[in-house]
Structures are given as C-alpha cells and as structure tokens.
Protein backbone atom coordinates (compact mmCIF):
# COMPACT_ATOMS: atom_id res chain seq x y z
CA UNK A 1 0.18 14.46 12.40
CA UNK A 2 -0.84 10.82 11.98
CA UNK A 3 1.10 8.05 10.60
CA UNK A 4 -0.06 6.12 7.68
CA UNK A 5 2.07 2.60 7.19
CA UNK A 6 1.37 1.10 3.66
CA UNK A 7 1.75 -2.54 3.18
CA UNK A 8 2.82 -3.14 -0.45
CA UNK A 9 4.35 -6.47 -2.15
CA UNK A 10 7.09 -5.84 -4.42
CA UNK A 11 7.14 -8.42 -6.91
CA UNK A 12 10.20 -9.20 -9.68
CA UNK A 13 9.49 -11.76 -12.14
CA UNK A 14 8.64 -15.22 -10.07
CA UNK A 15 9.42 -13.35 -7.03
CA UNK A 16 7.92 -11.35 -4.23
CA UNK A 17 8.53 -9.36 -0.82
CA UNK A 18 6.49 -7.68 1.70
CA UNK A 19 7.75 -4.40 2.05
CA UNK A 20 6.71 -1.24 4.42
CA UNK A 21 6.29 2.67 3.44
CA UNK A 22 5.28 4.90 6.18
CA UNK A 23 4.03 8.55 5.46
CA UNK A 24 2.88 11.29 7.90
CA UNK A 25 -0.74 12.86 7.32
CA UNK A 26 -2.68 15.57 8.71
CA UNK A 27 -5.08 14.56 11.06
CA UNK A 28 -7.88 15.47 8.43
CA UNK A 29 -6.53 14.64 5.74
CA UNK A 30 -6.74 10.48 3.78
CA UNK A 31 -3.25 9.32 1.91
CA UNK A 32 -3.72 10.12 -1.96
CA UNK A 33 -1.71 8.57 -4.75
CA UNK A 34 0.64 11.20 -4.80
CA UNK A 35 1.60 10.25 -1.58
CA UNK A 36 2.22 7.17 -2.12
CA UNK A 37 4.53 7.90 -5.10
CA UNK A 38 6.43 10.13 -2.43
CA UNK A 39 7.06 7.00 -0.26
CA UNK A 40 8.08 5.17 -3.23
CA UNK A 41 10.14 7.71 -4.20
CA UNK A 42 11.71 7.87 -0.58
CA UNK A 43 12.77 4.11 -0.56
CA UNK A 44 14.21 4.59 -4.18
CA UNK A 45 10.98 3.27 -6.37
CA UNK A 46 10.60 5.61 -8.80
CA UNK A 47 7.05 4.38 -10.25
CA UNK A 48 3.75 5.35 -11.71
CA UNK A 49 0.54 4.37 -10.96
CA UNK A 50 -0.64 1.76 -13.11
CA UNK A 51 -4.20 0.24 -12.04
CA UNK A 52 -6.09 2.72 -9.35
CA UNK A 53 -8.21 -0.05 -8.84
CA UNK A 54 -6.09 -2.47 -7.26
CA UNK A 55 -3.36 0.18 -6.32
CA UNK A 56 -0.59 -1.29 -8.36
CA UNK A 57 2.16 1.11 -9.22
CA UNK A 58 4.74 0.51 -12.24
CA UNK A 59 8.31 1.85 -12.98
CA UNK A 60 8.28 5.24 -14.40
CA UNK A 61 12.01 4.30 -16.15
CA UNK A 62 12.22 1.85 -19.13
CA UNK A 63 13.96 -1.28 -18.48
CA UNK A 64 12.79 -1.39 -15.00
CA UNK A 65 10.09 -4.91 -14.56
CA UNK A 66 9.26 -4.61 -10.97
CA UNK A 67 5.57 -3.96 -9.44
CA UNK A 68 4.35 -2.41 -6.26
CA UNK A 69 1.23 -3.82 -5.11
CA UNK A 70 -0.41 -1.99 -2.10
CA UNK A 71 -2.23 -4.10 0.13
CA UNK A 72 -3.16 -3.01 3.06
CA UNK A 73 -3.32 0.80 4.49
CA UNK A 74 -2.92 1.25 8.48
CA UNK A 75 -3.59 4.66 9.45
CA UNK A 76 -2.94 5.13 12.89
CA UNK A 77 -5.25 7.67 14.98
CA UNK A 78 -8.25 5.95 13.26
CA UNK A 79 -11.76 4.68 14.71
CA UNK A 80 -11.15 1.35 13.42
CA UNK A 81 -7.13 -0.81 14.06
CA UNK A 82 -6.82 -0.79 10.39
CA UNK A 83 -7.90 0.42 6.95
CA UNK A 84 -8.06 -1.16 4.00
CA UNK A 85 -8.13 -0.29 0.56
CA UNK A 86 -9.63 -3.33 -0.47
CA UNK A 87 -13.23 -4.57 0.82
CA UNK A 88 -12.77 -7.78 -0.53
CA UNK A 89 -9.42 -8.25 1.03
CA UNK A 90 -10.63 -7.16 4.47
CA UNK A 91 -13.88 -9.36 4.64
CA UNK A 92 -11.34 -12.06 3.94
CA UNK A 93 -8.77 -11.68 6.56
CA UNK A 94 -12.01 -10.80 8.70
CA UNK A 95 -13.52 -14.56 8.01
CA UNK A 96 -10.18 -16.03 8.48
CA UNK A 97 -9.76 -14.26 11.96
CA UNK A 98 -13.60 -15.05 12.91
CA UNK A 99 -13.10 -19.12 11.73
CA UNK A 100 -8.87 -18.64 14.10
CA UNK A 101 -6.64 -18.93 11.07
C-alpha cells in the first residue's frame, strides 16, 4: 500500500483553509474521484464532484455553500517527490523554486 495525501482548500464564502485528506492505494493503482469522495466523506464532507477539470468538489446536501478545491496530489512511493494534478500549477511552484521564492 502507498499513501496518497491530497492537498485541498476549503473555501466558505470570503474565506479559505488548507486542509489535508490522506488515502491508501495499491501500489499499481492512481487515486480516482471516487476516492477522493471517500476522503471527503471520512472528514465529514459529504460532496460531489463539480468541475473534473480543476478538481473542485461541491456539497451533495442543499443548503450546504462550501467548496473543496484539490490542489496538489503527493503520492508517496513515486519516481518523482510529488504529483500534481495541475501542469500549470506545478511549472509555477517549479519557477518560483528555480528563481528561491
């Protein structure tokens, strides 16, 4: 087994937090959505996904106004430190590293 920590922001109106959701994978096998809806789940978020693009995940229960934006995917066990979901995101904190931000 291989741990998978996701990085997601949960945001509330004006509002935001980073947050942490860890879930355990088979050594060949990549995190899916419905994984991540399990995490959720586990820390109490029950929520749908809402843009598979950006990996931004919705309440499933009216009234509820939160979001759960994924941004960054460390699987641990892999060739590289970290993975992202996002090629844009990673070429930026790349840069940022390269230029000592």
């Amino acid at each position: 087994m291989r741990e998978c920590i996701v990085h997601f922001k949960l945001i509330r109106g004006a509002s935001s937090k980073m947050l942490r959701a860890l879930i355990m994978l088979p050594k060949d096998k990549q995190p899916e959505i419905s994984d991540f809806i399990s995490a959720f789940a586990q820390l109490g978020y029950q929520v749908v996904l809402e843009n598979e693009r950006e990996l931004i995940f919705a309440p499933s229960a009216a009234g509820e106004t939160y979001k759960l934006d994924i941004t960054s995917i460390e699987v641990k066990g892999e060739t590289e430190e970290a993975t992202e979901h996002d090629g844009e995101l990673r070429a930026i904190l790349e840069h940022l590293v390269r230029r000592g931000w």
